[in-house]
C-alpha atoms as a PDB file:
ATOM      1  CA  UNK A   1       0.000   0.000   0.000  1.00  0.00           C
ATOM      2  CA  UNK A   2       1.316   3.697  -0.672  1.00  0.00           C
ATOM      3  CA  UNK A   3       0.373   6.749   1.191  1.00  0.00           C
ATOM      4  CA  UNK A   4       0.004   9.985  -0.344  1.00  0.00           C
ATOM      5  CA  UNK A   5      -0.048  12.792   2.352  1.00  0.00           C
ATOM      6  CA  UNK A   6      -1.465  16.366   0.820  1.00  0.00           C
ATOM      7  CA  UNK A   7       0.381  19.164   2.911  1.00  0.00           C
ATOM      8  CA  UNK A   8      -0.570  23.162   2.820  1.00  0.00           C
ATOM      9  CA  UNK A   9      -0.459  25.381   5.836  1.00  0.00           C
ATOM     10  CA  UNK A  10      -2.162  27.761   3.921  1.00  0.00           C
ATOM     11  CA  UNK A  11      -5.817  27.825   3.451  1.00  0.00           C
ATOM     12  CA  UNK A  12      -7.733  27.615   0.534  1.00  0.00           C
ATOM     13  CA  UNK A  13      -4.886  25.940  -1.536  1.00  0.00           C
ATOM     14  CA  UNK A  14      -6.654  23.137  -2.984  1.00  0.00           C
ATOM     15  CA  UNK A  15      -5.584  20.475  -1.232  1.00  0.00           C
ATOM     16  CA  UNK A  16      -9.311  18.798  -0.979  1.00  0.00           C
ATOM     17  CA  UNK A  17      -9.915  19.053  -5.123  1.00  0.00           C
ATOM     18  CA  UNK A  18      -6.217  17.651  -5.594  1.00  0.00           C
ATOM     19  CA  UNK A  19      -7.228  14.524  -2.846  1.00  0.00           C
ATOM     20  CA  UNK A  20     -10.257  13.865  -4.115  1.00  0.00           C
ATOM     21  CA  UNK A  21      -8.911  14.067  -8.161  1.00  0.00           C
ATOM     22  CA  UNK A  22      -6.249  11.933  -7.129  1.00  0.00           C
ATOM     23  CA  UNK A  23      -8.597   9.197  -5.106  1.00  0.00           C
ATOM     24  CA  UNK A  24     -10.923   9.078  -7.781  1.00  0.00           C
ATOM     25  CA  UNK A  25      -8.244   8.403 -10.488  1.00  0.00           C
ATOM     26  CA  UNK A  26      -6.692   5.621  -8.605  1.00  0.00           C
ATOM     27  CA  UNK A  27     -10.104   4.375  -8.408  1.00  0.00           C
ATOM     28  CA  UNK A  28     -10.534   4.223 -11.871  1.00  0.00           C
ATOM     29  CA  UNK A  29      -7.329   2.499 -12.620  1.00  0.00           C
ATOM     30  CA  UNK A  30      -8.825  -0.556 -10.864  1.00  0.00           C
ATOM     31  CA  UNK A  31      -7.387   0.388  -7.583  1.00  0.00           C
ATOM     32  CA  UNK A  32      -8.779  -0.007  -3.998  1.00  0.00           C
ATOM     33  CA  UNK A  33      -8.515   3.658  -2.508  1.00  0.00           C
ATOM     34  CA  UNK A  34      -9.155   5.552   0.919  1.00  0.00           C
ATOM     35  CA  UNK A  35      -9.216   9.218   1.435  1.00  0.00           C
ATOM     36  CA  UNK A  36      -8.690   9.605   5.130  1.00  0.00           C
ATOM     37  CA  UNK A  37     -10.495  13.330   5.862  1.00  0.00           C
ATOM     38  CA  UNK A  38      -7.931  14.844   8.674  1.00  0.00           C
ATOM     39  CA  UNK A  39      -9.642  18.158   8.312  1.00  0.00           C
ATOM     40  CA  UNK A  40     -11.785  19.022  10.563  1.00  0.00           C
ATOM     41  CA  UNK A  41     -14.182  20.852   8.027  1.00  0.00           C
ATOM     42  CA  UNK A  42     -14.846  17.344   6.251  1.00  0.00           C
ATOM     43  CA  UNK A  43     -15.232  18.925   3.238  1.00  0.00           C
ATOM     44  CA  UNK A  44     -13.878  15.792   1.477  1.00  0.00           C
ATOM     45  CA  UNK A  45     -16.734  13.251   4.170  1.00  0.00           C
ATOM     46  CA  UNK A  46     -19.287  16.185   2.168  1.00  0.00           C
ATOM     47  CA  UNK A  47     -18.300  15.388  -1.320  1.00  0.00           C
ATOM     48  CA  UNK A  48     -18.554  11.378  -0.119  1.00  0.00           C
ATOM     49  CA  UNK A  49     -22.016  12.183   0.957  1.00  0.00           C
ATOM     50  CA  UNK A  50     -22.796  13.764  -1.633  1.00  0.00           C
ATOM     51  CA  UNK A  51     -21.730  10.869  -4.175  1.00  0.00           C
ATOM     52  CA  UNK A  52     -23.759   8.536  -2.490  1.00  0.00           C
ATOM     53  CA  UNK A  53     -21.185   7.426  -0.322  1.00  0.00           C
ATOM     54  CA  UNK A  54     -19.575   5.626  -3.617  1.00  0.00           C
ATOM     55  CA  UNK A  55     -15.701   4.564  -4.129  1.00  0.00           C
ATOM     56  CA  UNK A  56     -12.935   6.496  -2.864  1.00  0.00           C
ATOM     57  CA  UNK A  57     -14.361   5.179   0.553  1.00  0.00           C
ATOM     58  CA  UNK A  58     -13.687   8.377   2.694  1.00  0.00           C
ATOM     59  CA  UNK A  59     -13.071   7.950   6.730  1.00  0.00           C
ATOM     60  CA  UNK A  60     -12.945  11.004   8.798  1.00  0.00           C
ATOM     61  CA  UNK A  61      -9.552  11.379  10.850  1.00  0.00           C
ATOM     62  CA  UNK A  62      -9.671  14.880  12.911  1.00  0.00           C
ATOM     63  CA  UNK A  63      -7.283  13.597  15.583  1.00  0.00           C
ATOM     64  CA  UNK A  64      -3.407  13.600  14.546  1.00  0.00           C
ATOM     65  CA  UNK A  65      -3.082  10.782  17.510  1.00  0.00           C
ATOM     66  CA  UNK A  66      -5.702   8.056  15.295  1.00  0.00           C
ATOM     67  CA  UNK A  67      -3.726   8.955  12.063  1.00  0.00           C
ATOM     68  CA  UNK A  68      -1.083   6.575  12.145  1.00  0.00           C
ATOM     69  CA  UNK A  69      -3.636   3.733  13.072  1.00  0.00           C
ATOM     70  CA  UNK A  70      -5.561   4.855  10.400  1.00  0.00           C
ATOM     71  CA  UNK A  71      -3.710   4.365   7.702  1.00  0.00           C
ATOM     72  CA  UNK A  72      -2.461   0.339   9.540  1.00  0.00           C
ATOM     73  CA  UNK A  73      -6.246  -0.728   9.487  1.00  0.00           C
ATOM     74  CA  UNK A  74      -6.222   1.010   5.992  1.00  0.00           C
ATOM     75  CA  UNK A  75      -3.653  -1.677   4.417  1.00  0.00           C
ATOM     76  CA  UNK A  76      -5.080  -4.296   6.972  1.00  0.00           C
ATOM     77  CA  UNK A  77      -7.914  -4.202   5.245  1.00  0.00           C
ATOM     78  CA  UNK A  78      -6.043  -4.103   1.466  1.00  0.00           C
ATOM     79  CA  UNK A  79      -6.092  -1.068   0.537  1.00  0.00           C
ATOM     80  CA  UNK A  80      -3.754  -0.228  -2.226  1.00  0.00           C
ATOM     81  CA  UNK A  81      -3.631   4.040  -1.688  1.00  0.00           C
ATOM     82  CA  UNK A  82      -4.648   5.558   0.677  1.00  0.00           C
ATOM     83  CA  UNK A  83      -4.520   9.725  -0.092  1.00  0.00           C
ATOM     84  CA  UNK A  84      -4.356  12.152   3.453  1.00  0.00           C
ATOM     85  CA  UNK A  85      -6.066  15.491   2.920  1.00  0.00           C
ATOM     86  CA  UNK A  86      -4.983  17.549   5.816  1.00  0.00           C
ATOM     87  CA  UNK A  87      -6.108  20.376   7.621  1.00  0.00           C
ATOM     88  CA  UNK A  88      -4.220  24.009   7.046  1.00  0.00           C
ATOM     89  CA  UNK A  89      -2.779  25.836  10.454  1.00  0.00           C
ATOM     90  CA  UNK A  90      -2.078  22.102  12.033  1.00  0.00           C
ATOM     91  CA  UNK A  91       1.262  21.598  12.478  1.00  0.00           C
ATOM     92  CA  UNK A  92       0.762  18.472  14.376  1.00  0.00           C
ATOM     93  CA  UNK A  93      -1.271  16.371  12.070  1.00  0.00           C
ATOM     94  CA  UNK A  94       0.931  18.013   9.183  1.00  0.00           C
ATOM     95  CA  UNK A  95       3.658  16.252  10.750  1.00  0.00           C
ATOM     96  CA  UNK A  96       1.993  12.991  11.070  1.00  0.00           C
ATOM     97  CA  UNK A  97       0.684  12.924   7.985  1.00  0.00           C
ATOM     98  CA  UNK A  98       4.755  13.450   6.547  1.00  0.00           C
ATOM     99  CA  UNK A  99       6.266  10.938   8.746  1.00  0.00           C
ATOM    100  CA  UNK A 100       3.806   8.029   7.364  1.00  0.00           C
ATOM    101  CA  UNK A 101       3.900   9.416   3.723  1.00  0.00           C
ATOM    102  CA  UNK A 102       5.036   7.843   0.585  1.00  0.00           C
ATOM    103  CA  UNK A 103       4.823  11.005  -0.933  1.00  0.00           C
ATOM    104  CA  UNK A 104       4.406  14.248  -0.061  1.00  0.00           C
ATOM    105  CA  UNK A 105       1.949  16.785  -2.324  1.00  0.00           C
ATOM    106  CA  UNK A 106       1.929  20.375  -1.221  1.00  0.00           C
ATOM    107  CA  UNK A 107      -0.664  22.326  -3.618  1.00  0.00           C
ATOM    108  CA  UNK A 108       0.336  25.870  -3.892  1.00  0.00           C
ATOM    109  CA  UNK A 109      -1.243  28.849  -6.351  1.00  0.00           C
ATOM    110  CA  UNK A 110       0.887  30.439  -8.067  1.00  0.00           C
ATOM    111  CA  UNK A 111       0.884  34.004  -6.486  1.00  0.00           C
ATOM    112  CA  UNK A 112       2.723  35.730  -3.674  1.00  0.00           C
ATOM    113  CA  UNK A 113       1.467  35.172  -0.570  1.00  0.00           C
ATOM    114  CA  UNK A 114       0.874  31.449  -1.340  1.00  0.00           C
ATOM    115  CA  UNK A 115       4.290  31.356  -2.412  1.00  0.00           C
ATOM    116  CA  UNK A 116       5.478  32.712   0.707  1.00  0.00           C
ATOM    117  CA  UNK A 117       3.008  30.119   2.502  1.00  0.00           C
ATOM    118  CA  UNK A 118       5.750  27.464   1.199  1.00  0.00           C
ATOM    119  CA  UNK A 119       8.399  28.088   2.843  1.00  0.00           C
ATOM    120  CA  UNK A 120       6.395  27.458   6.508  1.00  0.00           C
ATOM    121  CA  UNK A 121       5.480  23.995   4.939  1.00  0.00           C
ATOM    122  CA  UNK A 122       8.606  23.219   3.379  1.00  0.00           C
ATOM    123  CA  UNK A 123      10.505  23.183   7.044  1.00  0.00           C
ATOM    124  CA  UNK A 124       7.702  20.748   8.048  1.00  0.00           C
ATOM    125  CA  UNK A 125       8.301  18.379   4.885  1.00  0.00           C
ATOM    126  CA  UNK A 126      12.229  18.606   5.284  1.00  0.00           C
ATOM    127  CA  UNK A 127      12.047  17.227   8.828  1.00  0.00           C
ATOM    128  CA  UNK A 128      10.132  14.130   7.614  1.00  0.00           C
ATOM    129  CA  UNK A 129      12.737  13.237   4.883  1.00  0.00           C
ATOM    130  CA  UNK A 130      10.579  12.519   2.801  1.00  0.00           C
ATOM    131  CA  UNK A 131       9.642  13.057  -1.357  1.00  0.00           C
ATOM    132  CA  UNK A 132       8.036  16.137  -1.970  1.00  0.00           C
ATOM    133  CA  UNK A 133       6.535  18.504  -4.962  1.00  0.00           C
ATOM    134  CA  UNK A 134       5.003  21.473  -4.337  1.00  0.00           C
ATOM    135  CA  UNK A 135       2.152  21.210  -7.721  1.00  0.00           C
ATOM    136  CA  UNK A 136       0.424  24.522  -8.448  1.00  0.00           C
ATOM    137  CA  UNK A 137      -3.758  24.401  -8.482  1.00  0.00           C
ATOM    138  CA  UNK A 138      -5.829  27.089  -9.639  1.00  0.00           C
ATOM    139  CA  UNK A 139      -3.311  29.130 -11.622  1.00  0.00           C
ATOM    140  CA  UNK A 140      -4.344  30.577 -15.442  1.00  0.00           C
ATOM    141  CA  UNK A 141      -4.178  27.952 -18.028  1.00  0.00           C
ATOM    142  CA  UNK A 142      -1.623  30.046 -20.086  1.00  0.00           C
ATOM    143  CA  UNK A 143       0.906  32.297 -18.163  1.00  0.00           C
ATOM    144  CA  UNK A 144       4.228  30.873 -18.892  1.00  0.00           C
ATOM    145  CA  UNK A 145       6.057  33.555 -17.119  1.00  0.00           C
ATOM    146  CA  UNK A 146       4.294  33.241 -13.952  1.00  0.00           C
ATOM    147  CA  UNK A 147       4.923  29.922 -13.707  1.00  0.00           C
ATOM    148  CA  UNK A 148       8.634  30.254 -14.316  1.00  0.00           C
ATOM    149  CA  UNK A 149       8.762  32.676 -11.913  1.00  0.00           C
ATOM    150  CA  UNK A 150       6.991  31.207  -9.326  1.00  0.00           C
ATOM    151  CA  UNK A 151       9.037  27.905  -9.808  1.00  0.00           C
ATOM    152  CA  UNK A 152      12.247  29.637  -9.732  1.00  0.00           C
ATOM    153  CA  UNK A 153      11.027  31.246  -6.090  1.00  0.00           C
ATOM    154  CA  UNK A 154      10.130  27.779  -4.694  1.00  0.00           C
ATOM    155  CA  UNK A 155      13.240  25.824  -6.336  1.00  0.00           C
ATOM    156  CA  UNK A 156      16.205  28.247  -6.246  1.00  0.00           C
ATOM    157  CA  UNK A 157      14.896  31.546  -4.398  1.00  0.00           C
ATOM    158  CA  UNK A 158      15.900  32.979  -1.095  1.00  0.00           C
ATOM    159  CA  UNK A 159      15.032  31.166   1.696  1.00  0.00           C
ATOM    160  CA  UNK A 160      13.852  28.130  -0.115  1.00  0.00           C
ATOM    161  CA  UNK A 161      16.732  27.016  -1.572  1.00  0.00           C
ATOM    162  CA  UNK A 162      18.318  23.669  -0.423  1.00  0.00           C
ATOM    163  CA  UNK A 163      15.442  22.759   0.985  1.00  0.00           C
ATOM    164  CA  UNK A 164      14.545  19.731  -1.330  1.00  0.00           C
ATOM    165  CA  UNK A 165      11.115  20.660  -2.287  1.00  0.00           C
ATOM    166  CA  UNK A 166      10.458  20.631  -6.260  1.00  0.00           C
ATOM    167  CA  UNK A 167       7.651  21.829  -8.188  1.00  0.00           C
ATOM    168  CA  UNK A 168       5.838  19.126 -10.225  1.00  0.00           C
ATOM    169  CA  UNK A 169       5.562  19.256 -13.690  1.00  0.00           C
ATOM    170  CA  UNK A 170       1.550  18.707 -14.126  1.00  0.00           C
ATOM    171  CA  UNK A 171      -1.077  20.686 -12.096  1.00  0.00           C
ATOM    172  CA  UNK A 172      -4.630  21.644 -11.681  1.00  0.00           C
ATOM    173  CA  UNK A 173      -4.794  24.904 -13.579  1.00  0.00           C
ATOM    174  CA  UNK A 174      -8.398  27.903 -12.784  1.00  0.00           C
ATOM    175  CA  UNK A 175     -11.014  25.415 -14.367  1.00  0.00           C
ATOM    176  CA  UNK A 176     -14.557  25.999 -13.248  1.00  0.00           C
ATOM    177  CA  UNK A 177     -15.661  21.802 -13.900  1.00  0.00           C
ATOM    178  CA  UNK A 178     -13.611  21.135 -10.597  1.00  0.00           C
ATOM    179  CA  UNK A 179     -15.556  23.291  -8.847  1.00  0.00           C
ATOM    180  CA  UNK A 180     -19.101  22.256 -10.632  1.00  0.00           C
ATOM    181  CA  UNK A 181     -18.079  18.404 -10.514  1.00  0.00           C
ATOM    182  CA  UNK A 182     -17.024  18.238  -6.644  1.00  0.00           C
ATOM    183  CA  UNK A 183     -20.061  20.140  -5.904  1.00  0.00           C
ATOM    184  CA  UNK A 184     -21.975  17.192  -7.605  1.00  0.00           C
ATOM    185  CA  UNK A 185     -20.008  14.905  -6.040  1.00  0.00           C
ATOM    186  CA  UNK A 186     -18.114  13.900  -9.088  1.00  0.00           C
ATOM    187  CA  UNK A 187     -14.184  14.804 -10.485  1.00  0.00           C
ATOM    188  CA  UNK A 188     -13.972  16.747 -13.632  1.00  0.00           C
ATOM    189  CA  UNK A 189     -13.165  14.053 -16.077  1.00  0.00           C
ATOM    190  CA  UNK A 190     -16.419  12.015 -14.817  1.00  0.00           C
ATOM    191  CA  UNK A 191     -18.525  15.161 -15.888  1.00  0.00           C
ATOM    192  CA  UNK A 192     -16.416  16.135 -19.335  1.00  0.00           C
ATOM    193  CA  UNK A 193     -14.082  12.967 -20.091  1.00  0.00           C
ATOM    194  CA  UNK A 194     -12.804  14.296 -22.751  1.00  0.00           C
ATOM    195  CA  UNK A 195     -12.346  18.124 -21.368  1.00  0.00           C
ATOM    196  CA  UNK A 196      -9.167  19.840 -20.768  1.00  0.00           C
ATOM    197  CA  UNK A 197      -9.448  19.336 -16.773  1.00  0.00           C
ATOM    198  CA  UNK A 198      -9.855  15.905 -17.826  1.00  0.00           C
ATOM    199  CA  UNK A 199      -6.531  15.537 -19.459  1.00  0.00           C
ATOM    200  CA  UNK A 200      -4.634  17.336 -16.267  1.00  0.00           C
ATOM    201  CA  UNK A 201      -6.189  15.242 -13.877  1.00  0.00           C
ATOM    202  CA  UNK A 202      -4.780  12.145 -16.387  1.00  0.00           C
ATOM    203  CA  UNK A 203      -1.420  13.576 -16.206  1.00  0.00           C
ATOM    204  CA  UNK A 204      -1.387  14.273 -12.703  1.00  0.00           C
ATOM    205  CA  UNK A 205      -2.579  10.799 -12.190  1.00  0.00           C
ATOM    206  CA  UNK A 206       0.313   8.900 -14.342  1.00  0.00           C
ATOM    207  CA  UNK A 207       3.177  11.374 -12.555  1.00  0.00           C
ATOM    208  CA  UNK A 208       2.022  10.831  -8.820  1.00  0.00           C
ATOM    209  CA  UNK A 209       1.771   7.090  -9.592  1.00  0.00           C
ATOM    210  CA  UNK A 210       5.408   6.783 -10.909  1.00  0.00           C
ATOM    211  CA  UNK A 211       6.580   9.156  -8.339  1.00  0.00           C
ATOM    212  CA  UNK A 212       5.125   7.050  -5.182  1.00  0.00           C
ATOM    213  CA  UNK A 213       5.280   4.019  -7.156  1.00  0.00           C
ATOM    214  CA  UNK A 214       1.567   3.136  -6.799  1.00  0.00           C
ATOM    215  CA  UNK A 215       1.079  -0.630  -8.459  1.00  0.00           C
ATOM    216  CA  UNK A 216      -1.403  -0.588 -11.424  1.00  0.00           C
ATOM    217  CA  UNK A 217      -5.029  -1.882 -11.015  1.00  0.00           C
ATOM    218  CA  UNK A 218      -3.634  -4.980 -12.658  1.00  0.00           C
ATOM    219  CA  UNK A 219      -0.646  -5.546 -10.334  1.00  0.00           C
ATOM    220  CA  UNK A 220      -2.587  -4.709  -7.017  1.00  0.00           C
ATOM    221  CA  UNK A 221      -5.014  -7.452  -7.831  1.00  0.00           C
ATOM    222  CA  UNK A 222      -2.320 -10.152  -8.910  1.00  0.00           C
ATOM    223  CA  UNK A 223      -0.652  -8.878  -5.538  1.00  0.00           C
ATOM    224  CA  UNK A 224      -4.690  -9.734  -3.602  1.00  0.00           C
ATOM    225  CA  UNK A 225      -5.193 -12.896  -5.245  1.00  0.00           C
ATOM    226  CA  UNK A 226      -1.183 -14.163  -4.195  1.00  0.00           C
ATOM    227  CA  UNK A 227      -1.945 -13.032  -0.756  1.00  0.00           C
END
């Protein structure tokens, strides 16, 4: 099983659209997948409600102290990803949520004081020692040089530097379908499959599974039926 923790101490960065897009892909690829809600505005337990309670299984998880047991009953039970959308301001379950991560995600929009948000995370994400992107969400879909910019910031800026935190190559760019699906209880590439949110949410997918080396649907159920 692989663990994907989603990291931001700043609010309103996305992390809930990038955990449930990345739940609902892994889903789809024939994969058994948990989102475990450690926020304690359950706005990922309200898009589960609101899909009929249907696959990516989400489990609430407000207590840093439960989040390590969590994620044991999680692979217990065969679970092959389980994806950690955490609260922003929590430094404690932020730091749970990086020690028992495969991978570390911390969304980010592309503007200044989100940038600046970074640099709080990044000291938390360092101290775990573990992989880590920070992916930009809700940026324009064409604005080369603010992306450069903000990339050069994160990677070689003051303050940031050395700190081994990259930004990914895909993201979630300002799309209004991830706000219209979620609020449906759907991703964007259920509503429009063959939309433009659906083909970053397909990229994002393929990268984060090389990166935390997530098994396909096809290896996690030769891996069940050997067990």
């Amino acid at each position: 099983m692989r663990t994907i923790s989603i990291i931001s101490q700043k609010g309103g960065a996305g992390k809930t659209t990038l955990a449930i897009h990345l739940a609902a892909a892994g889903t789809a690829a024939g994969l058994t997948t948990l989102i475990l809600d450690a926020d304690p505005q359950a706005t990922a337990s309200q898009w589960s409600q609101w899909r009929g309670m249907a696959d990516p299984e989400v489990v609430d998880c407000a207590s840093p102290t439960l989040l390590p047991r969590k994620v044991q009953q999680a692979a217990e039970l065969g679970a092959d990803l389980v994806v950690i959308d955490t609260p922003p301001h929590a430094d404690i379950m932020a730091r749970e949520a990086c020690k028992i991560a495969d991978l570390i995600l911390i969304p980010c929009r592309p503007q200044a004081f989100d940038l600046s948000a970074v640099e709080t995370t990044a000291e938390l994400v360092k101290a775990a020692g573990k992989p880590a992107f920070v992916l930009f969400m809700g940026g324009p879909q064409r604005a080369p040089t603010t992306y450069r910019d903000a990339r050069e910031l994160i990677e070689g800026g003051e303050g940031l530097a050395g700190m081994g935190v990259a930004v990914a190559p895909v993201m979630l760019t300002q799309r209004a379908i991830y706000h219209h699906s979620t609020a449906q209880g759907k991703t964007a590439i259920e509503m429009e499959p063959g939309g433009k949110a659906a083909e970053e949410v397909a990229a994002l997918w393929e990268w984060t599974r090389e990166h935390a080396n997530v098994s396909t649907g096809k290896q996690a159920r030769s891996r069940r039926r050997a067990a």
